[in-house]
PDB file of N, CA and C in Angstrom:
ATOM      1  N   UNK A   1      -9.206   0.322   7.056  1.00  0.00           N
ATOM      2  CA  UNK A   1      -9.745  -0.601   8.035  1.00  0.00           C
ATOM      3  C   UNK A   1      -9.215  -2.005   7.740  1.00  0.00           C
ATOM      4  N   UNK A   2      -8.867  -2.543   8.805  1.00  0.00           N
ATOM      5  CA  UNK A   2      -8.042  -4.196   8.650  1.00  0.00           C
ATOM      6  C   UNK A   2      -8.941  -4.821   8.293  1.00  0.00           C
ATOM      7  N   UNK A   3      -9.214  -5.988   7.258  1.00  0.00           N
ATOM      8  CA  UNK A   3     -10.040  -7.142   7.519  1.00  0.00           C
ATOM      9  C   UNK A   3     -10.394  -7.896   8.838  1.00  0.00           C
ATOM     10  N   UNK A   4     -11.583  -8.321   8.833  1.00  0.00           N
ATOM     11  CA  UNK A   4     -11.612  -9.513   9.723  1.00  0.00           C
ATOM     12  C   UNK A   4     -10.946 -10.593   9.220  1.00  0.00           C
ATOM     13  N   UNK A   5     -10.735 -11.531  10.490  1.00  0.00           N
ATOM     14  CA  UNK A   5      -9.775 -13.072  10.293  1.00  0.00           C
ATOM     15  C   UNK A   5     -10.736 -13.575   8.992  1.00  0.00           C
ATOM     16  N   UNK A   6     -11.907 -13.585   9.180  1.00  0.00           N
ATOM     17  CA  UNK A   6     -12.848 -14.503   8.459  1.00  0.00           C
ATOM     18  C   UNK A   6     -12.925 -13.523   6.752  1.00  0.00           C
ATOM     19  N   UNK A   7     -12.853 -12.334   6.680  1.00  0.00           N
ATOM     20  CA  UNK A   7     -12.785 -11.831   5.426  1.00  0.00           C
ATOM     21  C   UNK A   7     -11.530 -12.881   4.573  1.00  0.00           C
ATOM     22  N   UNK A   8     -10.603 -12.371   5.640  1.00  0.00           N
ATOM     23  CA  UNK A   8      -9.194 -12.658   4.766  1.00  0.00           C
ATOM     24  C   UNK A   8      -8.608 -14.077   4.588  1.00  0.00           C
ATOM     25  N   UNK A   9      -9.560 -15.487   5.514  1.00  0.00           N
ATOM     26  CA  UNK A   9      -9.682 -16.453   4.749  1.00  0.00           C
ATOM     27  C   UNK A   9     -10.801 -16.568   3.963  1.00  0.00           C
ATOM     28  N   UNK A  10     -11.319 -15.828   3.819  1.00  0.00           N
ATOM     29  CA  UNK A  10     -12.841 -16.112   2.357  1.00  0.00           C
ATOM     30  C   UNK A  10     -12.021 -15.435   1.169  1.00  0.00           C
ATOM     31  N   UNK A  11     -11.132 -14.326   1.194  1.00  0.00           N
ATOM     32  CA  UNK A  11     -10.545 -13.831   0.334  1.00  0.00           C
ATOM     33  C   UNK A  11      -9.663 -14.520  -0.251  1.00  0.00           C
ATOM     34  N   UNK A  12      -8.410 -15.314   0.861  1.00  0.00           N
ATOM     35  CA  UNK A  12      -7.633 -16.528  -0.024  1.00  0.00           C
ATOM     36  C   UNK A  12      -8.283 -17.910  -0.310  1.00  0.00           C
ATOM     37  N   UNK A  13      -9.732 -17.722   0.257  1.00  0.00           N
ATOM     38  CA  UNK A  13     -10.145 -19.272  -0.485  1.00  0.00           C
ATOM     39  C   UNK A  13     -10.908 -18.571  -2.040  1.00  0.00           C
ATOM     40  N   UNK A  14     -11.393 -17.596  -2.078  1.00  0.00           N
ATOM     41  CA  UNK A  14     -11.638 -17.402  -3.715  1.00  0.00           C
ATOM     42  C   UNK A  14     -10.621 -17.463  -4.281  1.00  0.00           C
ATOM     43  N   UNK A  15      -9.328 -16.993  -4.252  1.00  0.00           N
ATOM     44  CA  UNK A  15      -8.407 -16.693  -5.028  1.00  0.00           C
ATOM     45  C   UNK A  15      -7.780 -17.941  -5.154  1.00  0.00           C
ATOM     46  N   UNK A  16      -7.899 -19.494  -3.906  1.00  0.00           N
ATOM     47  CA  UNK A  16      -6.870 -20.086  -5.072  1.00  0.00           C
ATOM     48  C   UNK A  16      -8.204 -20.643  -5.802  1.00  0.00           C
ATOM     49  N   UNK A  17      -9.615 -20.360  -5.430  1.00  0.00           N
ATOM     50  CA  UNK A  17     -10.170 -21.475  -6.763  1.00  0.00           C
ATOM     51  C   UNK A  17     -10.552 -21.153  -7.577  1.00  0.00           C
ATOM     52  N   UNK A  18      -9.836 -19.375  -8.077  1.00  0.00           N
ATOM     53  CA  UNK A  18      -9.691 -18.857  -9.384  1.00  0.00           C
ATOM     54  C   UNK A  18      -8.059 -19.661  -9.679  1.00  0.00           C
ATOM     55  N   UNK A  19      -7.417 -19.804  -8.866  1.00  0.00           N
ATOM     56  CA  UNK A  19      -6.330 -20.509  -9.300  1.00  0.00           C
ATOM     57  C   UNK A  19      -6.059 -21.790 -10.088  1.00  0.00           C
ATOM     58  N   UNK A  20      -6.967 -22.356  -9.716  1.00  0.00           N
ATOM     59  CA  UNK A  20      -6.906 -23.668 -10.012  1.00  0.00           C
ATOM     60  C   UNK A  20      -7.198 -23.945 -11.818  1.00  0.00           C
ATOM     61  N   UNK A  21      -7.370 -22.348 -12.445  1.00  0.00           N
ATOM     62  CA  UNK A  21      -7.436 -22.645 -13.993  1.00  0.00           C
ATOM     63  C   UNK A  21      -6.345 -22.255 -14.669  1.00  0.00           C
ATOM     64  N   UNK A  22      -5.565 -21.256 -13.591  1.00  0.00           N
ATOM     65  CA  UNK A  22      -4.771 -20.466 -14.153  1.00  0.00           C
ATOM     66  C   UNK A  22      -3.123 -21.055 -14.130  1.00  0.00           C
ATOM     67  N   UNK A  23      -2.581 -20.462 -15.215  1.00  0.00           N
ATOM     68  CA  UNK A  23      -1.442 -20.685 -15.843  1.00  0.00           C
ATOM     69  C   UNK A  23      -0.151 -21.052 -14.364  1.00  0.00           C
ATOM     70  N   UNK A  24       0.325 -22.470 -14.439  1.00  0.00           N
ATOM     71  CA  UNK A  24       0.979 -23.093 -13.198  1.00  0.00           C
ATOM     72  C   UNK A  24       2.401 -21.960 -13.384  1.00  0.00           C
ATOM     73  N   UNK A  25       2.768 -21.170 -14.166  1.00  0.00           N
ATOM     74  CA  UNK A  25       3.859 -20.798 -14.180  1.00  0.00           C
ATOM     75  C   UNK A  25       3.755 -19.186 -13.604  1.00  0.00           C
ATOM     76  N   UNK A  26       2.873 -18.824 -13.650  1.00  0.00           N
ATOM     77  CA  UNK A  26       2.618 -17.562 -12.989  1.00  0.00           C
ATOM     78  C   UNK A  26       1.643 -17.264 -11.669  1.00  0.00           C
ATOM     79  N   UNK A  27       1.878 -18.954 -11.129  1.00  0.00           N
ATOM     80  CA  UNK A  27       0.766 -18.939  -9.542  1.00  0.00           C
ATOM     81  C   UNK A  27       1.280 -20.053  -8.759  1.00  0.00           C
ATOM     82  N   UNK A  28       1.660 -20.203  -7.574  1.00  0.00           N
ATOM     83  CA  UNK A  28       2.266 -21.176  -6.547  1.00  0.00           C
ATOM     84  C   UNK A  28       1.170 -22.297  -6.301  1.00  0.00           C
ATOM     85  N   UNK A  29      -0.505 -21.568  -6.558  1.00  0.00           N
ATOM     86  CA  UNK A  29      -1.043 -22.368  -6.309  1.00  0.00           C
ATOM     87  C   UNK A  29      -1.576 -23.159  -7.303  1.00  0.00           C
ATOM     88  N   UNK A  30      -1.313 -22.817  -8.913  1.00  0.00           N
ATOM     89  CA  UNK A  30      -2.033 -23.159  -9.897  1.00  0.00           C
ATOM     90  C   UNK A  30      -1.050 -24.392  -9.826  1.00  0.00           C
ATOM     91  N   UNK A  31       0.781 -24.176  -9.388  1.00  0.00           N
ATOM     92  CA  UNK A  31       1.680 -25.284  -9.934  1.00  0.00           C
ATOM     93  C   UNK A  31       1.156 -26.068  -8.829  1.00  0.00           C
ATOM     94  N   UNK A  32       0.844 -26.087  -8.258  1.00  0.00           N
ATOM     95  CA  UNK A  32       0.300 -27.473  -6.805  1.00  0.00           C
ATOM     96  C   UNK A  32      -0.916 -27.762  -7.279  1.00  0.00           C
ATOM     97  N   UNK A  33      -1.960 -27.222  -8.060  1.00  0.00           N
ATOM     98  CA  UNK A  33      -3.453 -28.162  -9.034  1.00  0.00           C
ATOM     99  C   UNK A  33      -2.470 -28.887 -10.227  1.00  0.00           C
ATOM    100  N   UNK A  34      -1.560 -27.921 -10.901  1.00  0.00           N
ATOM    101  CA  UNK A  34      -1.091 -28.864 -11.671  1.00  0.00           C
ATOM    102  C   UNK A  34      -0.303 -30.164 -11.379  1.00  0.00           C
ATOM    103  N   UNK A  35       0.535 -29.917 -10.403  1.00  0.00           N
ATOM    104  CA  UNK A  35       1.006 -31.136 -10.190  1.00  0.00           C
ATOM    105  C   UNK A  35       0.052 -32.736  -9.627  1.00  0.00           C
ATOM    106  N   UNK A  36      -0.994 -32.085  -9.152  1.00  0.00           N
ATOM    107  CA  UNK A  36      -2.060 -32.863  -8.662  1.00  0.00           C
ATOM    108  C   UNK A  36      -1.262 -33.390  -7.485  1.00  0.00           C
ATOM    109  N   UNK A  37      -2.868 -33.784  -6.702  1.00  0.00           N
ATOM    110  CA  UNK A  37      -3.167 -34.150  -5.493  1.00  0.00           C
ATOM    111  C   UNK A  37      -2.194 -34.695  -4.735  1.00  0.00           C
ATOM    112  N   UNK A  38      -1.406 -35.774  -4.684  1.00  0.00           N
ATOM    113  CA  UNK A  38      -0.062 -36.321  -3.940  1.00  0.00           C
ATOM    114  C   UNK A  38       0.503 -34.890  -4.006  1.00  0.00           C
ATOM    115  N   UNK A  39       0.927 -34.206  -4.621  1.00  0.00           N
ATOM    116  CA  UNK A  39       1.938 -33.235  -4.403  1.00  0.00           C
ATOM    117  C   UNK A  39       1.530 -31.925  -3.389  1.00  0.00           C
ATOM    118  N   UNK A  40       0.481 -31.936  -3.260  1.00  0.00           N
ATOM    119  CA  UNK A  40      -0.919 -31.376  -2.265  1.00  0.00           C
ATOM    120  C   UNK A  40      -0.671 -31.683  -0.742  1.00  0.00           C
ATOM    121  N   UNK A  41      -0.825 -32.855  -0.822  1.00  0.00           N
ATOM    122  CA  UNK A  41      -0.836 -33.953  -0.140  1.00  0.00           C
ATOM    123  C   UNK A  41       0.408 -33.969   0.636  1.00  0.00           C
ATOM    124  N   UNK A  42       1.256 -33.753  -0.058  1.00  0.00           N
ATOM    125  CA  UNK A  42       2.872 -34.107   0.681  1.00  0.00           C
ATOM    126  C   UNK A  42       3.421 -32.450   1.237  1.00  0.00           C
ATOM    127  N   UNK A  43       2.819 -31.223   0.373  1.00  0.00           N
ATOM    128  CA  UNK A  43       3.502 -30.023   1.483  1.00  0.00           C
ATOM    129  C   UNK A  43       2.220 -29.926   2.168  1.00  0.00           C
ATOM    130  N   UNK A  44       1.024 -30.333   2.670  1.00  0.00           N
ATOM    131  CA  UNK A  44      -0.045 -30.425   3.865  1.00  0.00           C
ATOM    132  C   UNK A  44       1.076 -31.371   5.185  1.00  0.00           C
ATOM    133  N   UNK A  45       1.464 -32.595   4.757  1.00  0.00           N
ATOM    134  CA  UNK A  45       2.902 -33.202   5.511  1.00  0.00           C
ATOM    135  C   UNK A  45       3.719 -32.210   6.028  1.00  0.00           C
ATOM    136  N   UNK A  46       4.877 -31.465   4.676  1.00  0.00           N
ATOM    137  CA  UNK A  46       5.936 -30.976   5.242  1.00  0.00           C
ATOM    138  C   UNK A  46       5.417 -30.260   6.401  1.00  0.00           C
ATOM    139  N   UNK A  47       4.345 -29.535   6.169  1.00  0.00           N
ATOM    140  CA  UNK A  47       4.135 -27.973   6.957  1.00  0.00           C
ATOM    141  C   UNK A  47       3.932 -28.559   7.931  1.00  0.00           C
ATOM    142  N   UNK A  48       3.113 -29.270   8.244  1.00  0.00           N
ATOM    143  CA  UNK A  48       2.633 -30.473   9.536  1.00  0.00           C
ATOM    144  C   UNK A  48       4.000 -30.382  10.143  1.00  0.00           C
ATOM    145  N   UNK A  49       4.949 -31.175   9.366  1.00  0.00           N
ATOM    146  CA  UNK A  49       5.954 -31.649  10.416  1.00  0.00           C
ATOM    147  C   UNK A  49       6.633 -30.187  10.897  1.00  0.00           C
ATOM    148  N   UNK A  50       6.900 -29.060   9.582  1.00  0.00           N
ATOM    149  CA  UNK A  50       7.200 -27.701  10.248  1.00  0.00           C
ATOM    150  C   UNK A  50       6.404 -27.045  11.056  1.00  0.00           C
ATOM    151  N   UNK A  51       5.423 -27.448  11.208  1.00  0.00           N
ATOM    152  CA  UNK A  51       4.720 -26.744  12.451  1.00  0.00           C
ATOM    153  C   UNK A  51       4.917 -27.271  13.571  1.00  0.00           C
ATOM    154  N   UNK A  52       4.795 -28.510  13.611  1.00  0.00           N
ATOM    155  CA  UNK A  52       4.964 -29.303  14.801  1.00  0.00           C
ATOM    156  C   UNK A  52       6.273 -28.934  15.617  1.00  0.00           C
ATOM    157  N   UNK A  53       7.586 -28.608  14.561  1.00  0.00           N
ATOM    158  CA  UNK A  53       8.978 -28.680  15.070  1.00  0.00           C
ATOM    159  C   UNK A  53       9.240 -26.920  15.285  1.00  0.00           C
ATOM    160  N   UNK A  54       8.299 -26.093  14.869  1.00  0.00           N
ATOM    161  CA  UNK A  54       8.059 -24.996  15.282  1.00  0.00           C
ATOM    162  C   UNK A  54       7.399 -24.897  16.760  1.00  0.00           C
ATOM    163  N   UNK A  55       6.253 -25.468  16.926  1.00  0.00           N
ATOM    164  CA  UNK A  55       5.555 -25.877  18.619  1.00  0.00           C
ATOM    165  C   UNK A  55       6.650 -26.045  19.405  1.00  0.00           C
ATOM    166  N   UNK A  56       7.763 -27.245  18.721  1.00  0.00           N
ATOM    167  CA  UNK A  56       8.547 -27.676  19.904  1.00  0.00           C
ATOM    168  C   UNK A  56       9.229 -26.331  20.524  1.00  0.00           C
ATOM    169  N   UNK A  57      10.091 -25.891  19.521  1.00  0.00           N
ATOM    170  CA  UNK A  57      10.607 -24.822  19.504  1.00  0.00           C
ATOM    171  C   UNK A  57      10.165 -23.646  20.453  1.00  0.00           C
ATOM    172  N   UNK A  58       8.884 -23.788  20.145  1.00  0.00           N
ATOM    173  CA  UNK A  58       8.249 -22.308  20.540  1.00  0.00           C
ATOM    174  C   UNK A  58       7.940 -22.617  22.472  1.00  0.00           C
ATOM    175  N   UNK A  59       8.102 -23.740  22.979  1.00  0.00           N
ATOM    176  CA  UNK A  59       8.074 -24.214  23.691  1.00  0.00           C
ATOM    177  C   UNK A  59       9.451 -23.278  24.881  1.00  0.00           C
ATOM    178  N   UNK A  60       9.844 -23.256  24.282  1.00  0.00           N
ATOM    179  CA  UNK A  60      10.900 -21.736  25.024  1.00  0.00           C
ATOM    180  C   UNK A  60      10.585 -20.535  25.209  1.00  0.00           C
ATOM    181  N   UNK A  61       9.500 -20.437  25.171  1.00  0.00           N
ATOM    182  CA  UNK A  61       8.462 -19.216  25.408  1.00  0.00           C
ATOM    183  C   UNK A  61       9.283 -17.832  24.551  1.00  0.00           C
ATOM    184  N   UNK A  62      10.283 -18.104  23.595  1.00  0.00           N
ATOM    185  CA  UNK A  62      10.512 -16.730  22.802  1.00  0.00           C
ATOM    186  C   UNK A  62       9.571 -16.208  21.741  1.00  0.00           C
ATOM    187  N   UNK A  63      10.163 -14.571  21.730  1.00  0.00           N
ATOM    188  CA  UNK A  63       9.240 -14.226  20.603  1.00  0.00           C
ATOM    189  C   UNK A  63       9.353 -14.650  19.485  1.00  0.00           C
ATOM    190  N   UNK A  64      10.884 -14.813  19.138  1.00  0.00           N
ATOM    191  CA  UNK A  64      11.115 -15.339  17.609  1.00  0.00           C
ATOM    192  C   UNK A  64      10.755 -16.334  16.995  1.00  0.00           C
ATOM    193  N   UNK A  65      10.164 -17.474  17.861  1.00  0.00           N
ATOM    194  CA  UNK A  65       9.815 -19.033  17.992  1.00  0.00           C
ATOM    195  C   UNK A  65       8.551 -18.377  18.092  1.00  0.00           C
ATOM    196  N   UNK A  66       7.620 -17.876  18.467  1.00  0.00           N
ATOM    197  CA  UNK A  66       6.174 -17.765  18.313  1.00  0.00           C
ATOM    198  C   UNK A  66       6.264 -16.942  16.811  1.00  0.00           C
ATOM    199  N   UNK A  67       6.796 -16.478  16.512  1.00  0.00           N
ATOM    200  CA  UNK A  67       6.415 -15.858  14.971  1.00  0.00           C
ATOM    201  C   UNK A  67       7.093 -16.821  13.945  1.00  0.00           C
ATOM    202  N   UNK A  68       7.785 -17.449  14.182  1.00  0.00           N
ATOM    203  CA  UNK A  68       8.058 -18.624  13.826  1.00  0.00           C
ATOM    204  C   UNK A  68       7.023 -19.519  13.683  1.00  0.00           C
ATOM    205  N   UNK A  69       6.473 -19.786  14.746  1.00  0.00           N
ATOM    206  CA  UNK A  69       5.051 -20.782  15.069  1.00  0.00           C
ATOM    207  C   UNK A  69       3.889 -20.439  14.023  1.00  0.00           C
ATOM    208  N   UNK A  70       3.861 -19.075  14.135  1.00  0.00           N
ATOM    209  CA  UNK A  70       2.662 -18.240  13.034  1.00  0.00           C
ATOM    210  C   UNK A  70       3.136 -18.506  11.930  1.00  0.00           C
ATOM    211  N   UNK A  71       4.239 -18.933  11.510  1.00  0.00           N
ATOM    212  CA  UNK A  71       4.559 -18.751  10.337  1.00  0.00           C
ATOM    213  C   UNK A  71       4.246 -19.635   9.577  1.00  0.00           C
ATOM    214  N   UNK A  72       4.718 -20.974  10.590  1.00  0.00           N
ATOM    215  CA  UNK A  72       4.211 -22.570   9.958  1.00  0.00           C
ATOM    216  C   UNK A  72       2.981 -23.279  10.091  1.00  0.00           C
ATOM    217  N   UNK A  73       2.355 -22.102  11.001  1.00  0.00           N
ATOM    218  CA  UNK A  73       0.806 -22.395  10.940  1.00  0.00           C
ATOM    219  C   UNK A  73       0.104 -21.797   9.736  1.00  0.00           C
ATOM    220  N   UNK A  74       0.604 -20.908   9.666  1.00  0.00           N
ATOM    221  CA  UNK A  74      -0.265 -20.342   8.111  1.00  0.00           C
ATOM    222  C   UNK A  74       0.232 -20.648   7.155  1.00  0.00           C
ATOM    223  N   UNK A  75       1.612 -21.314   6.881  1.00  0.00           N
ATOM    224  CA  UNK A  75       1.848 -22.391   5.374  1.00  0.00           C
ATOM    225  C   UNK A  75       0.746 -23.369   5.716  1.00  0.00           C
ATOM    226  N   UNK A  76       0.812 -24.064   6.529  1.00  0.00           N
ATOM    227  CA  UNK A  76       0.166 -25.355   6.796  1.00  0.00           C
ATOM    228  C   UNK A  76      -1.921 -24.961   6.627  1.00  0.00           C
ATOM    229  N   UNK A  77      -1.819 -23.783   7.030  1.00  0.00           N
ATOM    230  CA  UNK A  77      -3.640 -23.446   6.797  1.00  0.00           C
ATOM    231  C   UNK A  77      -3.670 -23.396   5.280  1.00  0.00           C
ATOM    232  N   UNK A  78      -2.659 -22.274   4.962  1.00  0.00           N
ATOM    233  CA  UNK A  78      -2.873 -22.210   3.164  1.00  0.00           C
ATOM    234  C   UNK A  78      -2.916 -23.597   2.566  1.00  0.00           C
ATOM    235  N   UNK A  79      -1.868 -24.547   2.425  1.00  0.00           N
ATOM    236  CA  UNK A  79      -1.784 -25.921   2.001  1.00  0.00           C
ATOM    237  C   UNK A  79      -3.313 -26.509   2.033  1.00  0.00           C
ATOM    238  N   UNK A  80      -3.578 -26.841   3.311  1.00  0.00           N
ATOM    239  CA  UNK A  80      -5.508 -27.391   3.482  1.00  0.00           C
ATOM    240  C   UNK A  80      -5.848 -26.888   2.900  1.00  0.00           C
ATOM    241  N   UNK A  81      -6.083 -25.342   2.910  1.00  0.00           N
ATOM    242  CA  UNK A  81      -7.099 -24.533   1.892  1.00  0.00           C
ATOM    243  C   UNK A  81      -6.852 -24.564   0.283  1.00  0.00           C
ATOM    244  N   UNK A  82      -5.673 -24.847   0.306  1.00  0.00           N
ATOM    245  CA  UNK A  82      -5.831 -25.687  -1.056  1.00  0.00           C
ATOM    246  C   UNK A  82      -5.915 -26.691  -2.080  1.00  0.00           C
ATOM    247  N   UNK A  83      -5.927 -27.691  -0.891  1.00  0.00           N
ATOM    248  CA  UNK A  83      -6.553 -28.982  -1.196  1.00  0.00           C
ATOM    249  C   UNK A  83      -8.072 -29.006  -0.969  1.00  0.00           C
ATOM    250  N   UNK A  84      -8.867 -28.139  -0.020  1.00  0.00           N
ATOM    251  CA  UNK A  84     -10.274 -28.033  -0.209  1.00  0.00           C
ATOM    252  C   UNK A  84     -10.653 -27.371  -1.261  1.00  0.00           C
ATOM    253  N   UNK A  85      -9.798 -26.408  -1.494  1.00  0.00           N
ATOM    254  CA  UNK A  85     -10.302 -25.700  -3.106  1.00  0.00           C
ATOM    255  C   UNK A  85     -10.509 -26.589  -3.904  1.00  0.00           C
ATOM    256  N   UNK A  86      -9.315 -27.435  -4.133  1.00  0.00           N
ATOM    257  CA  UNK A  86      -9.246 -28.593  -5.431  1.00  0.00           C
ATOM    258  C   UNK A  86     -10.017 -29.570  -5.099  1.00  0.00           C
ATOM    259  N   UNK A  87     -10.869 -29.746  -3.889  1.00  0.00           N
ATOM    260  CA  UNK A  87     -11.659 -31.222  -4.398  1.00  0.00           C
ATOM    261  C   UNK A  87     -13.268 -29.572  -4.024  1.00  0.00           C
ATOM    262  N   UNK A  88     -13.201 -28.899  -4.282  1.00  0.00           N
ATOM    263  CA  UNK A  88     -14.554 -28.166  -4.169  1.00  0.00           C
ATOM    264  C   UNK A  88     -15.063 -28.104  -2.868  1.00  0.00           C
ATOM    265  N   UNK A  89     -14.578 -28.038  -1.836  1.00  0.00           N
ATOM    266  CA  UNK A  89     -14.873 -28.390  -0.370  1.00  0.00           C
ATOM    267  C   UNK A  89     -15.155 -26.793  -0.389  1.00  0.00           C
ATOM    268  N   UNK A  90     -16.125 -26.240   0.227  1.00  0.00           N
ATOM    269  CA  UNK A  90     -16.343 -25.035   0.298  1.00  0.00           C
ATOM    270  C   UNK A  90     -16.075 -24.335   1.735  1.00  0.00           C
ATOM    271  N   UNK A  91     -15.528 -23.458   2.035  1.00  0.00           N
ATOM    272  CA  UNK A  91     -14.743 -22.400   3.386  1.00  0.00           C
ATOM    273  C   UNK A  91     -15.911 -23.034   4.805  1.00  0.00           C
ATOM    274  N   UNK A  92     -17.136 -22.727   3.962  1.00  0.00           N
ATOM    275  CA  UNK A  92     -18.449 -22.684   5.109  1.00  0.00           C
ATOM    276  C   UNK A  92     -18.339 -24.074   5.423  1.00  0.00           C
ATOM    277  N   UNK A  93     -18.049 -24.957   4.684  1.00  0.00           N
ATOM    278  CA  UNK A  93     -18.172 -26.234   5.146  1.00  0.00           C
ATOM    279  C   UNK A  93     -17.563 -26.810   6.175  1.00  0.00           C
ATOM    280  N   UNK A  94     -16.040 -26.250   6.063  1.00  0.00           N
ATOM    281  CA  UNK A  94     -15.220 -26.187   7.535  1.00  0.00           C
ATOM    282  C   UNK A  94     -15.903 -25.180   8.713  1.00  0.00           C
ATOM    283  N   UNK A  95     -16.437 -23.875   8.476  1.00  0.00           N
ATOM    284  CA  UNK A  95     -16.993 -22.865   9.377  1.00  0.00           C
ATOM    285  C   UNK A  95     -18.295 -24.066  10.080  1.00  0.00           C
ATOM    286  N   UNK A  96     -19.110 -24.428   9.112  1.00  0.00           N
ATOM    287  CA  UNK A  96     -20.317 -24.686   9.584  1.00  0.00           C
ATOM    288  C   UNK A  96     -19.352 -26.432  10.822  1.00  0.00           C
ATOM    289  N   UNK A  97     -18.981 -26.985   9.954  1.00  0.00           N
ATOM    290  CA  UNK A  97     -18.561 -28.223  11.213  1.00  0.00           C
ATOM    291  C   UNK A  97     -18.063 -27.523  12.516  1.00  0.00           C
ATOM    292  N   UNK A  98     -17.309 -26.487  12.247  1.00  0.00           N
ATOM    293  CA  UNK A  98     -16.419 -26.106  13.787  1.00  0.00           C
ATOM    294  C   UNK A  98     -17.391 -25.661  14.831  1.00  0.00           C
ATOM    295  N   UNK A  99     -18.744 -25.111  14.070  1.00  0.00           N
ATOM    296  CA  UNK A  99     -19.833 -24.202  14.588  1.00  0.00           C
ATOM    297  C   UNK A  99     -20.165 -25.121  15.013  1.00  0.00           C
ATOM    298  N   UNK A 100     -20.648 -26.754  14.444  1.00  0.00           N
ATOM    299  CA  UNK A 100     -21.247 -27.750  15.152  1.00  0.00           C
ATOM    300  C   UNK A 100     -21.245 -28.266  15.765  1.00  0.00           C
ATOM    301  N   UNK A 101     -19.987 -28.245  16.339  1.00  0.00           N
ATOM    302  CA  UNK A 101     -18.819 -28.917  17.847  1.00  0.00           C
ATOM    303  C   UNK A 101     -18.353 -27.801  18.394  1.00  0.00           C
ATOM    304  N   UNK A 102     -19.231 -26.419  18.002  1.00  0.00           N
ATOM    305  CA  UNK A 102     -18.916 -25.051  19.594  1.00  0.00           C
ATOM    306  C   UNK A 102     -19.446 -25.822  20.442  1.00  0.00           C
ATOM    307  N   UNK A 103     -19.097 -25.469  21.364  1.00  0.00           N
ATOM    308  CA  UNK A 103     -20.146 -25.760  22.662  1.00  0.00           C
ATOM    309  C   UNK A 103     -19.946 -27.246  23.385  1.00  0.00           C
ATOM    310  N   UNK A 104     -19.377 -28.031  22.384  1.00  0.00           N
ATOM    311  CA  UNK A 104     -19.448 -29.615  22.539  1.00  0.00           C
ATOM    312  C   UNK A 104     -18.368 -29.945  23.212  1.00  0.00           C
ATOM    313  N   UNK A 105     -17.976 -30.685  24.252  1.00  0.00           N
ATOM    314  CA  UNK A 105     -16.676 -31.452  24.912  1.00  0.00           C
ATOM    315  C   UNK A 105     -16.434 -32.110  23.466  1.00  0.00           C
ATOM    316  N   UNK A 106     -14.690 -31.442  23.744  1.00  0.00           N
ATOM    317  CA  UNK A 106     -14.253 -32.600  22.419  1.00  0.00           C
ATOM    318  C   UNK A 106     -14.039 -33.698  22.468  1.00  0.00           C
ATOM    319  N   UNK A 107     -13.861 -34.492  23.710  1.00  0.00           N
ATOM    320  CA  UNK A 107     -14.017 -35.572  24.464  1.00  0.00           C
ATOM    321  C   UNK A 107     -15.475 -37.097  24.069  1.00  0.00           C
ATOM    322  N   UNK A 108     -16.340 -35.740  24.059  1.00  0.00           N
ATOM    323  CA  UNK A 108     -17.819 -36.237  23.815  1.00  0.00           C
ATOM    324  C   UNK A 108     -17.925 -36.251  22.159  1.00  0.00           C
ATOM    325  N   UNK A 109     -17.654 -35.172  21.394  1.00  0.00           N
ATOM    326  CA  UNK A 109     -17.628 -35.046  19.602  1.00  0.00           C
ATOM    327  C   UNK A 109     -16.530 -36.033  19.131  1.00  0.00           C
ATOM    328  N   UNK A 110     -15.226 -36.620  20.138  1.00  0.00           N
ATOM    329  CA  UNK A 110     -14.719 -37.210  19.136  1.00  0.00           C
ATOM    330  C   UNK A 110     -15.319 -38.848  19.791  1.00  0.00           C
ATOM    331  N   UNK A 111     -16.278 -39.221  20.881  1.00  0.00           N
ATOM    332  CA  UNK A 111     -16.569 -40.760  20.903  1.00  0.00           C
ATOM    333  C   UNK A 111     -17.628 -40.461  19.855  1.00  0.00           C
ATOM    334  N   UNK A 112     -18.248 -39.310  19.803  1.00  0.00           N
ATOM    335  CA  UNK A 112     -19.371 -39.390  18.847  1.00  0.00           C
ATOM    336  C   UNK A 112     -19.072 -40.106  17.505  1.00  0.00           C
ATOM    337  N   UNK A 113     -17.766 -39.667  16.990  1.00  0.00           N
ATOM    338  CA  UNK A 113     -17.348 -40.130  15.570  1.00  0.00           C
ATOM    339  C   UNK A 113     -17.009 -41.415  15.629  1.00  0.00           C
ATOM    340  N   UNK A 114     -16.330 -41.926  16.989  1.00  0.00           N
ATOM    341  CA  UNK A 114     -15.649 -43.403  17.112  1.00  0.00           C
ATOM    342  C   UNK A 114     -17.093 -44.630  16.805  1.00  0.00           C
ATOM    343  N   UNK A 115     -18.277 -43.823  17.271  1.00  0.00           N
ATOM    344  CA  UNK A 115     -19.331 -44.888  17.434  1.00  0.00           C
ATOM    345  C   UNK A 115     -19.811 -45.125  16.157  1.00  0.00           C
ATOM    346  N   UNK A 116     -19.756 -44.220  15.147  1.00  0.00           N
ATOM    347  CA  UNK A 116     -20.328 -44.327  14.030  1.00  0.00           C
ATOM    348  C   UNK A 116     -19.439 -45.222  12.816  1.00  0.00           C
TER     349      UNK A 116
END
């Protein structure tokens, strides 16, 4: 039986913040805690800009450019998820905000933030 979407990010958010003790030479994600935060920080960037230049791309409505698109969307999810690992930001914490702006014009949730 496949996982659900939501198993299999609860599954890579335990695993990198068992990562985050373990030996940087035998884990992709332990060498990105070791290098600390700027270095975090800067492939959350690259992937950004590779996703973005993937969108453009994918903008030609091919298949190879949409799996392309998937591709640089899920570097770019892993990256976040492992900068929330490393400052302790917990999975639910993103689940519970997105849950809090279902329903909401994003229009209306983002003057909400401007006013505050």
């Amino acid at each position: 039986m496949a996982a659900s979407s939501a198993e299999v990010l609860e599954a890579l958010y335990a695993t990198l913040v068992a990562r985050r003790g373990a030996d940087p030479s035998t884990s992709y994600a332990a060498s990105l805690y070791a290098k600390g935060t700027d270095t975090i920080l800067k492939k959350i960037g690259e992937e950004a800009a590779e996703t973005i230049i993937a969108a453009k791309d994918c903008a030609s409505g091919g298949a190879v450019e949409r799996v392309k698109l998937v591709g640089e969307v899920a570097d770019l999810w892993f990256h976040v998820m492992v900068l929330m690992a490393a400052y302790d930001v917990p999975l639910a914490s993103l689940t519970d905000e997105l849950a809090r702006r279902s329903g909401r014009s994003g229009l209306d949730e983002k003057a909400s933030r401007s006013a505050t």
